[in-house]
C-alpha atoms as a PDB file:
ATOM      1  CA  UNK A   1      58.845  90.296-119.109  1.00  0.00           C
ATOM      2  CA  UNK A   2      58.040  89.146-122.660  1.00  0.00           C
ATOM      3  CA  UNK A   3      56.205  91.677-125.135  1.00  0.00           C
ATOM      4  CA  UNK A   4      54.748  89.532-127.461  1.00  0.00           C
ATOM      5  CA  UNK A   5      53.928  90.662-131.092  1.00  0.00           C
ATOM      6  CA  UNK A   6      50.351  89.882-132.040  1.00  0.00           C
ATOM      7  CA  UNK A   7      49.556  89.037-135.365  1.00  0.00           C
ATOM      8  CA  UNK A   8      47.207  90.864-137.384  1.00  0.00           C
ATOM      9  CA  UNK A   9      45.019  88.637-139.875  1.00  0.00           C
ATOM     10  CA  UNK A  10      46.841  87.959-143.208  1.00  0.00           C
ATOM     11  CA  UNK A  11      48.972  90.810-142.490  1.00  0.00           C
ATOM     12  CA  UNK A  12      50.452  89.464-139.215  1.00  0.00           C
ATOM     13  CA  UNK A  13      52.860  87.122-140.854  1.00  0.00           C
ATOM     14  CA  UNK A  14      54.922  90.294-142.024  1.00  0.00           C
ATOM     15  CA  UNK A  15      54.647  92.169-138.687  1.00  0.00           C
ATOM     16  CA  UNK A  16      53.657  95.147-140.484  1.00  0.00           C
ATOM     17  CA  UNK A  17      51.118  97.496-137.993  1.00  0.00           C
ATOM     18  CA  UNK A  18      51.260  95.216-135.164  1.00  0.00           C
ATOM     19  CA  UNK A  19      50.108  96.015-131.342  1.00  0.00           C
ATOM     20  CA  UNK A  20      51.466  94.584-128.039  1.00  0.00           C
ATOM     21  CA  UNK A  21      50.393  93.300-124.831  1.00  0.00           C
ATOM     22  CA  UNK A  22      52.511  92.558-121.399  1.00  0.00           C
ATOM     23  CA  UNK A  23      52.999  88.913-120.690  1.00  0.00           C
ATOM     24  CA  UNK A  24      51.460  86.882-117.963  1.00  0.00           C
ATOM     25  CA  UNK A  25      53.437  85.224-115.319  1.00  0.00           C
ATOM     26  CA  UNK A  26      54.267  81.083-116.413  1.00  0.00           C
ATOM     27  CA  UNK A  27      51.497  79.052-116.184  1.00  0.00           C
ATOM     28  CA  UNK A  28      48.423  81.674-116.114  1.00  0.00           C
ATOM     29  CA  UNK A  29      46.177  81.797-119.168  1.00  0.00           C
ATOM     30  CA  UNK A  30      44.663  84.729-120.400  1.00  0.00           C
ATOM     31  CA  UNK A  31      40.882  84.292-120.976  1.00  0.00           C
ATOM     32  CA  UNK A  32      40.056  88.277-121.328  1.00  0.00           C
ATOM     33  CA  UNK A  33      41.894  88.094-125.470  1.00  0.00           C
ATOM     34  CA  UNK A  34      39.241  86.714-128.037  1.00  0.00           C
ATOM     35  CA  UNK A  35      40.586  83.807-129.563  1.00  0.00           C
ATOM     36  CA  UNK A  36      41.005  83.204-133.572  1.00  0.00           C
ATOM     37  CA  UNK A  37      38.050  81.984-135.435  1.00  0.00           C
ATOM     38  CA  UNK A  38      37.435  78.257-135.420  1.00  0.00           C
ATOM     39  CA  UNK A  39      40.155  77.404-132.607  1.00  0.00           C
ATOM     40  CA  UNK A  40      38.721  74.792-130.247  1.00  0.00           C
ATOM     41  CA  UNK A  41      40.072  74.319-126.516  1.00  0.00           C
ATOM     42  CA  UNK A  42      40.467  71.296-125.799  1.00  0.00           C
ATOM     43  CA  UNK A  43      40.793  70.094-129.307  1.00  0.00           C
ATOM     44  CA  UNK A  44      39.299  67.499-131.406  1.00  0.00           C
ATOM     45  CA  UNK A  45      42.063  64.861-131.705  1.00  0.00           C
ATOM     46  CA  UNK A  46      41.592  63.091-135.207  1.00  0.00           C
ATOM     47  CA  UNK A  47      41.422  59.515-134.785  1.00  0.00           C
ATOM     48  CA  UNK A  48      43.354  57.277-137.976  1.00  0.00           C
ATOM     49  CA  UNK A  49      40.755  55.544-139.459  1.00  0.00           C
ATOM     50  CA  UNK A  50      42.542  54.591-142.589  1.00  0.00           C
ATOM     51  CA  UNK A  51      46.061  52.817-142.831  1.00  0.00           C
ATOM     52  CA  UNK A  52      48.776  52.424-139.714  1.00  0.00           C
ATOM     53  CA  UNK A  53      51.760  54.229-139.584  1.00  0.00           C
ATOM     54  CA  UNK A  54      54.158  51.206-141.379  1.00  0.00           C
ATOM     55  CA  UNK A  55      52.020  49.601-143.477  1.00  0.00           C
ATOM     56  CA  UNK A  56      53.212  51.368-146.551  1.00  0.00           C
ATOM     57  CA  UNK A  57      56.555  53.413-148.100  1.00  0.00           C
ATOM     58  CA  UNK A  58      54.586  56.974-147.343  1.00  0.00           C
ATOM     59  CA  UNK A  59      57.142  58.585-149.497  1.00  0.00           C
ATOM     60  CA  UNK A  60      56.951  55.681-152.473  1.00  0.00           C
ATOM     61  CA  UNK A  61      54.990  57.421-155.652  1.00  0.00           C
ATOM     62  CA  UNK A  62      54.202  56.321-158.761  1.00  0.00           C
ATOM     63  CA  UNK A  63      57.439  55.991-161.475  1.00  0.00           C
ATOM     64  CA  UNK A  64      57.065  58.686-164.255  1.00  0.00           C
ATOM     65  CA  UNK A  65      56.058  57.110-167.861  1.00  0.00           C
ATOM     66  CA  UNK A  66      59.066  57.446-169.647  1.00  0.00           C
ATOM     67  CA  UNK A  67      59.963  61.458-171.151  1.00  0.00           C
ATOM     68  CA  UNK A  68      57.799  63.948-170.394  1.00  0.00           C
ATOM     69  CA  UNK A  69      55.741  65.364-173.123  1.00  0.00           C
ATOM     70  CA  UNK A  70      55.868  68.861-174.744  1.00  0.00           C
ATOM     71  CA  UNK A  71      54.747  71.673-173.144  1.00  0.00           C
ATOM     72  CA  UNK A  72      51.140  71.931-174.706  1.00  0.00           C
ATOM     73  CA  UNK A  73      50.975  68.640-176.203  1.00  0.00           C
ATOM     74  CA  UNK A  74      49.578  66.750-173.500  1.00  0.00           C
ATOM     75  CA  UNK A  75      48.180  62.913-174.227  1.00  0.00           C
ATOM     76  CA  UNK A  76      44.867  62.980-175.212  1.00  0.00           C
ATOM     77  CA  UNK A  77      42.408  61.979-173.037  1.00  0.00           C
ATOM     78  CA  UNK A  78      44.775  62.748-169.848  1.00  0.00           C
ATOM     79  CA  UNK A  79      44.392  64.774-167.061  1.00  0.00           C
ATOM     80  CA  UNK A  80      46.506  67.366-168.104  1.00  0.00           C
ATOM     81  CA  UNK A  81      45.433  67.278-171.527  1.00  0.00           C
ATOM     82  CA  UNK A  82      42.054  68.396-169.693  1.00  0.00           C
ATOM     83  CA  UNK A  83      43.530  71.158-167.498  1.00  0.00           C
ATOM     84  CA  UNK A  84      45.212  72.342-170.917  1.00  0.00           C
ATOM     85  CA  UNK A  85      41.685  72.985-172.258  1.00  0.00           C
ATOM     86  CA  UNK A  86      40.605  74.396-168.961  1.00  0.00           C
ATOM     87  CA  UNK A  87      43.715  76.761-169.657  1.00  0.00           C
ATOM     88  CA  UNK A  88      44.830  77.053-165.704  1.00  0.00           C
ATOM     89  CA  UNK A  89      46.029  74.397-163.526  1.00  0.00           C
ATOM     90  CA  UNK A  90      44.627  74.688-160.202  1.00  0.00           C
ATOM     91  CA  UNK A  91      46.260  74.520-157.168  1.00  0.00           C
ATOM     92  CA  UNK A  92      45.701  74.753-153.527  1.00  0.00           C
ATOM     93  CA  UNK A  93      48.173  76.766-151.366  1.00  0.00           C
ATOM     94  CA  UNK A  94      49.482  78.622-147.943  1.00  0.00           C
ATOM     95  CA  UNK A  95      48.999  81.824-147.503  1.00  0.00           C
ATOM     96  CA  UNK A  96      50.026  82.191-143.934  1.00  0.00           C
ATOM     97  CA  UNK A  97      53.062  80.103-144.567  1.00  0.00           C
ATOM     98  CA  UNK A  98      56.221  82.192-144.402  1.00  0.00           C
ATOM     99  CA  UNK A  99      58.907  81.104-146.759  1.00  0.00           C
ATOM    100  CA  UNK A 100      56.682  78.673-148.025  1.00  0.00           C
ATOM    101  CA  UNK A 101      53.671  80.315-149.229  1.00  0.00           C
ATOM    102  CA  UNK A 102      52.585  83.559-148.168  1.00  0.00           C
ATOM    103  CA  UNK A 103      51.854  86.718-149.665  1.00  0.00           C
ATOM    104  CA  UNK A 104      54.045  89.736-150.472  1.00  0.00           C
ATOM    105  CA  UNK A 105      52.962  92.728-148.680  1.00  0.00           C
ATOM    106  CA  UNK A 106      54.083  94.750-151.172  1.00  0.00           C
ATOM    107  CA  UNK A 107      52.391  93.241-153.805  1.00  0.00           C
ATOM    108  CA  UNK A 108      49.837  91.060-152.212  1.00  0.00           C
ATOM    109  CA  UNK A 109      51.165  88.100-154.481  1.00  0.00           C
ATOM    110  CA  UNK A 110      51.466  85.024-153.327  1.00  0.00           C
ATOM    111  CA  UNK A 111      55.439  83.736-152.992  1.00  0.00           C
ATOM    112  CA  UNK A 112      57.343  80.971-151.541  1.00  0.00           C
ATOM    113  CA  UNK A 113      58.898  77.708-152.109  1.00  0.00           C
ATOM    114  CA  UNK A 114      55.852  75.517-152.938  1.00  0.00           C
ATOM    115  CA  UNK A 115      54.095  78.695-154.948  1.00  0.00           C
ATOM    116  CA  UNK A 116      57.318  78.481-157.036  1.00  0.00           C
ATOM    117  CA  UNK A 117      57.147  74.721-157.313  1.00  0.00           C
ATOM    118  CA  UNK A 118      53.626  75.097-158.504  1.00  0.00           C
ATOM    119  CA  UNK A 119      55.130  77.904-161.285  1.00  0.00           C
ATOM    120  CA  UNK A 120      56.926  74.627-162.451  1.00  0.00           C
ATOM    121  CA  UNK A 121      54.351  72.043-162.947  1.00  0.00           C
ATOM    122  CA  UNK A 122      52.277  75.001-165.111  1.00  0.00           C
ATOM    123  CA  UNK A 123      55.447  75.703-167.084  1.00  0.00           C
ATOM    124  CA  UNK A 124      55.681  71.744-168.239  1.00  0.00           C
ATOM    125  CA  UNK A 125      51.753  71.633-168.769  1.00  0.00           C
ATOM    126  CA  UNK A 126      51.580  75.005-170.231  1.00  0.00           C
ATOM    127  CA  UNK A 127      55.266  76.379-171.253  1.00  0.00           C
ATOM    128  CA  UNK A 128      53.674  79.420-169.530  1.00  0.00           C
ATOM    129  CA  UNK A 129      54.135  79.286-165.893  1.00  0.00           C
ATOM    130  CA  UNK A 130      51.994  81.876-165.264  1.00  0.00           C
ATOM    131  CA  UNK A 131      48.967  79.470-166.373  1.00  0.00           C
ATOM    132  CA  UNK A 132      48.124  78.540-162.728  1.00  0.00           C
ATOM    133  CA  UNK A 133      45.566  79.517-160.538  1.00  0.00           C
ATOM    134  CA  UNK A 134      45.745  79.650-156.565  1.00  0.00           C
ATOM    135  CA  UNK A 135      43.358  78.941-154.209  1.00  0.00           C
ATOM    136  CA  UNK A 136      43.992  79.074-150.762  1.00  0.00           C
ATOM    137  CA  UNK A 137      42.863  76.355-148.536  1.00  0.00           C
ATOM    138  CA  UNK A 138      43.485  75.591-144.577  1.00  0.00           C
ATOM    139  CA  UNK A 139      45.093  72.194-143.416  1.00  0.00           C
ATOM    140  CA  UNK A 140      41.341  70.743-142.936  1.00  0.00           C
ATOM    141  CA  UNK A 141      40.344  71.533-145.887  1.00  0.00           C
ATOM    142  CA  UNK A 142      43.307  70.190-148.320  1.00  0.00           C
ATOM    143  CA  UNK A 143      42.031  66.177-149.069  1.00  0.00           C
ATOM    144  CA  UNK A 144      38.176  68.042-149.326  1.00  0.00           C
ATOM    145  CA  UNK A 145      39.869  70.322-152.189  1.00  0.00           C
ATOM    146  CA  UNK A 146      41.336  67.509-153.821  1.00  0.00           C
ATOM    147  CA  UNK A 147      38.584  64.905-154.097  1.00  0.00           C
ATOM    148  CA  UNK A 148      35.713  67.421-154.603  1.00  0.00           C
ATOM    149  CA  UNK A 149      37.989  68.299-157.833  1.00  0.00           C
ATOM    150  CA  UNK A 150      38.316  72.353-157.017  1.00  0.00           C
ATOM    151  CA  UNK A 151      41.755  71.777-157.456  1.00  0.00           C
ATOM    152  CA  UNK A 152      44.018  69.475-159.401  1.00  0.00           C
ATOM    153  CA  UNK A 153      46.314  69.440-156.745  1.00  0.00           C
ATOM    154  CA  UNK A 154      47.188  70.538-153.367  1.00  0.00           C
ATOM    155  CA  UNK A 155      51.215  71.911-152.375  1.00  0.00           C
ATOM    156  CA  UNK A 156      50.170  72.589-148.958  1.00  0.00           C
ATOM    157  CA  UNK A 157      53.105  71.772-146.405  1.00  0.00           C
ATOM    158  CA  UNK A 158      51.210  68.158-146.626  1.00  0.00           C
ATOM    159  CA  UNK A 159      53.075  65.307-144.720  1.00  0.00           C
ATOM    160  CA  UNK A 160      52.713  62.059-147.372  1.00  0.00           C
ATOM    161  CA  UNK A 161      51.578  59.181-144.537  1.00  0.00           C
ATOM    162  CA  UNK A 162      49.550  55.660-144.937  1.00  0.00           C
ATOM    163  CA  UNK A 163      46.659  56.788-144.101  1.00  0.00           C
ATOM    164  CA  UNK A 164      46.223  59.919-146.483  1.00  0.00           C
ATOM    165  CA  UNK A 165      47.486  57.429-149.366  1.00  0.00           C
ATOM    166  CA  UNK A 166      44.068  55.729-148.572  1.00  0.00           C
ATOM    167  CA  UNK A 167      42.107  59.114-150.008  1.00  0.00           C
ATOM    168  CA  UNK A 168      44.785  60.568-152.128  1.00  0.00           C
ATOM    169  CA  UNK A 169      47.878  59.956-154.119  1.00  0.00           C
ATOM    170  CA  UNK A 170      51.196  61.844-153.451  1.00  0.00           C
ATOM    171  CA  UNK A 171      54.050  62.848-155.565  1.00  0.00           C
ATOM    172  CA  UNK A 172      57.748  62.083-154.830  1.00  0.00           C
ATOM    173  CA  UNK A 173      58.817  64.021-151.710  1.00  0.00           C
ATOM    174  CA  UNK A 174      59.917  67.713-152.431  1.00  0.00           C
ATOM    175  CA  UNK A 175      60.788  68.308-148.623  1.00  0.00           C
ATOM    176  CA  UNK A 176      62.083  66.816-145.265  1.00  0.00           C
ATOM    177  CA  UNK A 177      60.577  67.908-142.138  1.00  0.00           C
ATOM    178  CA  UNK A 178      60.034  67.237-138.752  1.00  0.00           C
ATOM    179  CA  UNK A 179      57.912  68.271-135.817  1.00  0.00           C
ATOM    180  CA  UNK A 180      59.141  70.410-133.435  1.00  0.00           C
ATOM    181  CA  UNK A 181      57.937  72.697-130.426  1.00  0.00           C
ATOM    182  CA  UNK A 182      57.678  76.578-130.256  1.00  0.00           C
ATOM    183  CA  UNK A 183      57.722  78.616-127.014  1.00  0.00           C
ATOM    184  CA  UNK A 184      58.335  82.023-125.845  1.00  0.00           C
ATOM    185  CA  UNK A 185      61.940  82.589-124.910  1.00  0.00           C
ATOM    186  CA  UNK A 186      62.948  82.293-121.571  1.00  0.00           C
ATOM    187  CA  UNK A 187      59.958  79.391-121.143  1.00  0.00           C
ATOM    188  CA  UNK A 188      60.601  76.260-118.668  1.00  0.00           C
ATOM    189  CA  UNK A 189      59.608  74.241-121.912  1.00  0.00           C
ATOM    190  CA  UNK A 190      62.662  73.055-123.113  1.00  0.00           C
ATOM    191  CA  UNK A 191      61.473  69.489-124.924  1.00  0.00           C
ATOM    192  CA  UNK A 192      58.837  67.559-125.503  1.00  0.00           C
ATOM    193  CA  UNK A 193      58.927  65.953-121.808  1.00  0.00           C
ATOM    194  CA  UNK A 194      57.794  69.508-120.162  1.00  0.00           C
ATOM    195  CA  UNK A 195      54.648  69.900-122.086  1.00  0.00           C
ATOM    196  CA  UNK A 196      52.709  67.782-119.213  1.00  0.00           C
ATOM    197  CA  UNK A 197      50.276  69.777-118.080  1.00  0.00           C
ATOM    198  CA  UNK A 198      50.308  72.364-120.398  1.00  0.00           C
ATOM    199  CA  UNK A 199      48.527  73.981-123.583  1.00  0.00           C
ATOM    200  CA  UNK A 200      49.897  73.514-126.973  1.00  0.00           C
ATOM    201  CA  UNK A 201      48.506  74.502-130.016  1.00  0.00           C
ATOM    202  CA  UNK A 202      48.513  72.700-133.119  1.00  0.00           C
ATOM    203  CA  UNK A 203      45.958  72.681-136.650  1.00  0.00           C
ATOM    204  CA  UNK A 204      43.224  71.105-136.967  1.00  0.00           C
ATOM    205  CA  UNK A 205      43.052  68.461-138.979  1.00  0.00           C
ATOM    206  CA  UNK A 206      47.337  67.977-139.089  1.00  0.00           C
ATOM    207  CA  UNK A 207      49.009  64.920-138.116  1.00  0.00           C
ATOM    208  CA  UNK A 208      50.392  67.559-135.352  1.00  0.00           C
ATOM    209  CA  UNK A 209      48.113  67.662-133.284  1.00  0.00           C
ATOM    210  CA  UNK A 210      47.251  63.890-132.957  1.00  0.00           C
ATOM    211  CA  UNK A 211      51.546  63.166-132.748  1.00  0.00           C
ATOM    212  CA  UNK A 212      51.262  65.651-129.854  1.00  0.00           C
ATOM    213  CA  UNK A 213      47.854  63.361-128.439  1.00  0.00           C
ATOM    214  CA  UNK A 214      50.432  60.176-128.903  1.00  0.00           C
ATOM    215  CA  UNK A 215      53.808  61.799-127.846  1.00  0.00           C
ATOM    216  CA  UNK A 216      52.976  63.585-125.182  1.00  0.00           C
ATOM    217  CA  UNK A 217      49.551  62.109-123.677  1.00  0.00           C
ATOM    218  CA  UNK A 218      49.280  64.622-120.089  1.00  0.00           C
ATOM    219  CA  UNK A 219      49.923  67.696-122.931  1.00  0.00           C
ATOM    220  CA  UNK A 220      46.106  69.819-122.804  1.00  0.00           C
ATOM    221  CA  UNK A 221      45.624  70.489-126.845  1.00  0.00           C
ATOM    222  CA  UNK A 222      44.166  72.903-128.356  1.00  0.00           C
ATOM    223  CA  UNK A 223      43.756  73.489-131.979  1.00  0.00           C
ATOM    224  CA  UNK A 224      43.691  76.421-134.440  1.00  0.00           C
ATOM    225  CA  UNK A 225      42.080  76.462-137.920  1.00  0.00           C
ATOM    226  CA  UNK A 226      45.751  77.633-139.161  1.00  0.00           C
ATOM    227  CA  UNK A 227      49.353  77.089-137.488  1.00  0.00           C
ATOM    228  CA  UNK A 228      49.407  80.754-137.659  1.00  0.00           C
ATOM    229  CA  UNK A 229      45.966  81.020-135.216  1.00  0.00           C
ATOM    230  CA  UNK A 230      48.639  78.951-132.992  1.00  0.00           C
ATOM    231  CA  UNK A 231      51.362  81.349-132.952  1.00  0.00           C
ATOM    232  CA  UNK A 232      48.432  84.031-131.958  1.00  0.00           C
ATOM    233  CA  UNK A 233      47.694  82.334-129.223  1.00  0.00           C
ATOM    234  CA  UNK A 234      50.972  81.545-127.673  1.00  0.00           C
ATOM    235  CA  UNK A 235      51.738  85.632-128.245  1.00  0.00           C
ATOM    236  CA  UNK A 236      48.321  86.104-126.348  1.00  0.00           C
ATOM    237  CA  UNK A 237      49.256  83.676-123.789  1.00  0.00           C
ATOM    238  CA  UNK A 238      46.485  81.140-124.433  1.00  0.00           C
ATOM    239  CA  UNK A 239      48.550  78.705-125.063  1.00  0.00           C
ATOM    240  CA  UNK A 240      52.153  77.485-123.415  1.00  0.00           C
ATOM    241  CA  UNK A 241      53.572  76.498-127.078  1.00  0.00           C
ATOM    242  CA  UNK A 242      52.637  75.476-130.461  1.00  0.00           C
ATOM    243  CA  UNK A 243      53.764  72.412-132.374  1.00  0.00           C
ATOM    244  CA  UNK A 244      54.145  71.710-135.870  1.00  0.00           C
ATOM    245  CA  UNK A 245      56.990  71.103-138.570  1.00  0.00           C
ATOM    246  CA  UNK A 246      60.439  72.850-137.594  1.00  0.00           C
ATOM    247  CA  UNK A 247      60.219  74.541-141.028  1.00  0.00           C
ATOM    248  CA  UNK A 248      56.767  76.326-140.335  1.00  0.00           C
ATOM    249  CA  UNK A 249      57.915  77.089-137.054  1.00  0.00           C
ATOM    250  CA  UNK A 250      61.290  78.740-138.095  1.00  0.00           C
ATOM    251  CA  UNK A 251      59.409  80.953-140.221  1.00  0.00           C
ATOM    252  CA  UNK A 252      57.272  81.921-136.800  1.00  0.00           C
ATOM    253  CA  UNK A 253      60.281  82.990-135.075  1.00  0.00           C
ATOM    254  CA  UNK A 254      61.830  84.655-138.082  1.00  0.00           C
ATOM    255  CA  UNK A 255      58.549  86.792-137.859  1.00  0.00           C
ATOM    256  CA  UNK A 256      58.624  86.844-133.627  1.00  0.00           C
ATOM    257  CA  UNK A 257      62.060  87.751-132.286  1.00  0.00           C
ATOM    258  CA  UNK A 258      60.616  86.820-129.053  1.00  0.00           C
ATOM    259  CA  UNK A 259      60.171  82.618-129.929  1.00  0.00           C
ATOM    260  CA  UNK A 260      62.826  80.123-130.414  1.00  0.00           C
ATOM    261  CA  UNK A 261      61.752  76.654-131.490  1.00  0.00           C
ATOM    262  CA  UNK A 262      63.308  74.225-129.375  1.00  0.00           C
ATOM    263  CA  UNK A 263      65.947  71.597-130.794  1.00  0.00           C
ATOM    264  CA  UNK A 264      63.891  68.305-130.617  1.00  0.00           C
ATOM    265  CA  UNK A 265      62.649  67.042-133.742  1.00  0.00           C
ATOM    266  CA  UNK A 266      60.864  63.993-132.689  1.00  0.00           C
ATOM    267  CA  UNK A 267      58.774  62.735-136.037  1.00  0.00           C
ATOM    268  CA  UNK A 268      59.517  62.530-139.548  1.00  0.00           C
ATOM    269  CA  UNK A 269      57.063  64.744-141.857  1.00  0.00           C
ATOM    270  CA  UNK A 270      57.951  64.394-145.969  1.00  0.00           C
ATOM    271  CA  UNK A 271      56.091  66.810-147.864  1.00  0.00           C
ATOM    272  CA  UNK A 272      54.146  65.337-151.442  1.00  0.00           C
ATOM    273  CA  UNK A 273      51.783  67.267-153.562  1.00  0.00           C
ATOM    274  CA  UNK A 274      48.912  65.753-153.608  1.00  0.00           C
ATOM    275  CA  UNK A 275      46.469  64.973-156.145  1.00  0.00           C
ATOM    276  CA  UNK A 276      43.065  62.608-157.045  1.00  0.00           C
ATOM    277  CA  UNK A 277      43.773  58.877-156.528  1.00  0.00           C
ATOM    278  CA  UNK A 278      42.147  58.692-160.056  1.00  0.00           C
ATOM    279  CA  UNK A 279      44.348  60.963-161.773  1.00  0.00           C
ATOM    280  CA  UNK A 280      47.606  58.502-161.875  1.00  0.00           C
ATOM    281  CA  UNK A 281      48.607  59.934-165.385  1.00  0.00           C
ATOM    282  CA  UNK A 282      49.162  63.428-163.429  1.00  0.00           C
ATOM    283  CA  UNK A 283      51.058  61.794-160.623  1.00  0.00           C
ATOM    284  CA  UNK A 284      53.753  60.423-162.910  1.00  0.00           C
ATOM    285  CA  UNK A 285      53.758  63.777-164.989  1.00  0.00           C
ATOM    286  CA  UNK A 286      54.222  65.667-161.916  1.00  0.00           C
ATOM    287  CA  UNK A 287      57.215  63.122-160.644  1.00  0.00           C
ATOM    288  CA  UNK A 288      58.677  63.471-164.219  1.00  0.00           C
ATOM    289  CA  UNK A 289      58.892  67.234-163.322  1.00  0.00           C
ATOM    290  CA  UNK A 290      60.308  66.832-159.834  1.00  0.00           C
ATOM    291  CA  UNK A 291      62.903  64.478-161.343  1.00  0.00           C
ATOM    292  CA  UNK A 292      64.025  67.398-163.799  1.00  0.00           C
ATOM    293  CA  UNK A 293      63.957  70.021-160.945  1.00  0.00           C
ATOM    294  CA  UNK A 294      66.543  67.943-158.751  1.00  0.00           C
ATOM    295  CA  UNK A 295      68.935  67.095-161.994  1.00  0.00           C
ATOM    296  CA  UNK A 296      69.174  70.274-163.319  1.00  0.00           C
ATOM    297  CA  UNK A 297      69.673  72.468-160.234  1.00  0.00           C
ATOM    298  CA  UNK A 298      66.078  73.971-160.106  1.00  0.00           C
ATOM    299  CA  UNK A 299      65.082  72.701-156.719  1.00  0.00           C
ATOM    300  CA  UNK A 300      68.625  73.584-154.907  1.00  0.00           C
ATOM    301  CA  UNK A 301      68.045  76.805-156.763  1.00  0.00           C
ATOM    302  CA  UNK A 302      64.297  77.711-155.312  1.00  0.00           C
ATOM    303  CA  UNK A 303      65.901  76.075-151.926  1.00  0.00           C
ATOM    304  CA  UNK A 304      68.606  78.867-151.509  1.00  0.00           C
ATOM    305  CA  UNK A 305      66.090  81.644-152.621  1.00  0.00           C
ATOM    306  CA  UNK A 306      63.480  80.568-150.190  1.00  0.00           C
ATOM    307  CA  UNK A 307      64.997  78.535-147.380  1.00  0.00           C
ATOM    308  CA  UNK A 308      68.313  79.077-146.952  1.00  0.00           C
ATOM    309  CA  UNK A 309      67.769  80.596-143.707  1.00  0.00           C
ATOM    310  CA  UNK A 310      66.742  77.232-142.479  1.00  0.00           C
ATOM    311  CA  UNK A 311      70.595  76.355-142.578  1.00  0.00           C
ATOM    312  CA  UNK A 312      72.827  74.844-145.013  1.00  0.00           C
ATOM    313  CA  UNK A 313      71.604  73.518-148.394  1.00  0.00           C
ATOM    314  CA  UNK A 314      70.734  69.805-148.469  1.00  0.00           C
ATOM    315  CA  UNK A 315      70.422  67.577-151.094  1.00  0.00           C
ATOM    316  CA  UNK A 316      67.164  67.629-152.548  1.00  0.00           C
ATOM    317  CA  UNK A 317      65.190  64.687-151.249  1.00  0.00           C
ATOM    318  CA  UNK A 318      65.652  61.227-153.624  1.00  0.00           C
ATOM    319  CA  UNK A 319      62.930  59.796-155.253  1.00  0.00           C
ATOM    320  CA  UNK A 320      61.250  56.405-154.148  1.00  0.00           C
ATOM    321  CA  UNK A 321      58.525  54.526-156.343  1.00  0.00           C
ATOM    322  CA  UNK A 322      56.375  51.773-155.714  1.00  0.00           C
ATOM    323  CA  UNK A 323      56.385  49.960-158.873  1.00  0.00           C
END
């Protein structure tokens, strides 16, 4: 019988002081655990009100303008001549997202791929990397973030489609992933096909949870505020499995030796960071920077420190521009 670990607020992701609860038999629900803050069973399946899926290049950006300027000398008038007089960029991050962005429980900073990534950008604004200011945000709330201007930009795990180009602009792609399915080992899940009939957990607001609505239509979601409230749940079993990019999900069964994500990837999710639709002067600044970070080894470099665990080191992921 399983003994699931079950995560403890921020903490959780580390497994550090964790408690644990017998399984129930396959197919039984337990109603008697509390479940996370904000988590909605059945969900609320987003409909796509902007742009169809093929109507645009999703991962097509805007070309960079020529060399990048100095660090500190920003064009006047730009955007990031303004967030050099603001003296912080701003950026919206993970902190549940193991690998990715989460924080150290030793030091209670905030580390990962994308946090180092956003160390970047501030070192061309700034020359002084540490010139950047986190603020955490959930999957719902990273297009709010951006267009309400609390933060210049969002590197969030946030799959570049058509219809977020409608409400905000996207670098280049920084990473390739897919969605997958996590269950508890030894589950009769084994792909996509044997979620009829059964509760999977996704976030709300993702393209996740409304792929699992379109993939797998006699699938009962549910949704969590965070991918981590998912893995919670399935540990509690409230839910049969939780679904969401293979990357976030390795990361949940790096941290519970008692999942396995299954082998199916069945969409294609390229990460962008995303910023105002307005602010098309940061865009190509930002894809000048992403350019330098795949020629001179940077990104393969941050790769292997963060992700290397995810397998062998690709290639970092070309560039594509729209004009």
């Amino acid at each position: 019988m399983r003994r699931p670990i079950v995560v403890a607020l921020v903490a959780a992701m580390f497994l550090a002081g964790c408690t644990t609860a017998e399984s129930l038999p396959e197919g039984r629900v337990d109603g008697s655990a509390p479940r996370p803050v904000d988590a909605r069973d059945p969900a609320d399946i987003p409909t796509q009100a902007g742009a169809p899926a093929g109507s645009c290049d999703p991962r097509a950006s805007l070309r960079p303008s020529g060399a990048l300027p100095g660090a500190g000398r920003m064009p006047a008038g730009s955007t990031m001549a303004q967030i050099v007089k603001r003296g912080r960029l701003v950026v919206g991050v993970d902190q549940n997202n193991y690998r990715f962005g989460y924080r150290d429980p030793k030091t209670g900073n905030l580390v990962g791929f994308e946090i180092d990534l956003a160390y970047e950008i501030a070192e061309a604004i700034f020359g002084d990397r540490n010139k950047v200011q986190f603020r955490t945000v959930t999957t719902a709330e990273r297009e709010k973030a951006i267009q309400g201007g609390t933060v210049d930009m969002v590197i969030r795990s946030m799959t570049m489609n058509c219809d977020r180009w409608q409400r905000v602009a996207f670098s280049t792609e920084y990473f390739s992933a897919g969605q997958a399915i996590l269950v508890a080992k030894g589950s009769k899940i084994t792909a996509l096909k044997d979620l009829a009939g059964q509760k999977v957990c996704a976030a709300t607001g993702s393209t996740s949870i409304r792929n699992i609505a379109a993939k797998a239509p006699q699938a009962l979601p549910v949704s969590g505020a965070d991918a981590l409230d998912c893995l919670v749940m399935l540990q509690q079993n409230q839910v049969a499995a939780v679904s969401t990019d293979d990357a976030i999900l390795a990361g949940f069964a790096a941290q519970d030796p008692s999942t396995v994500v299954l082998p199916e990837r069945f969409t294609e999710e390229p990460y962008g960071m995303a910023m105002k639709k307005e602010s098309t002067d940061l865009v190509r600044f930002v894809n000048g920077v992403l350019e330098g970070l795949r020629a001179d080894g940077t990104w393969t470099r941050l790769y292997n420190k963060w992700l290397s665990a995810l397998g062998s080191t690709p290639q970092p992921p070309a560039a594509r521009y729209q004009d």
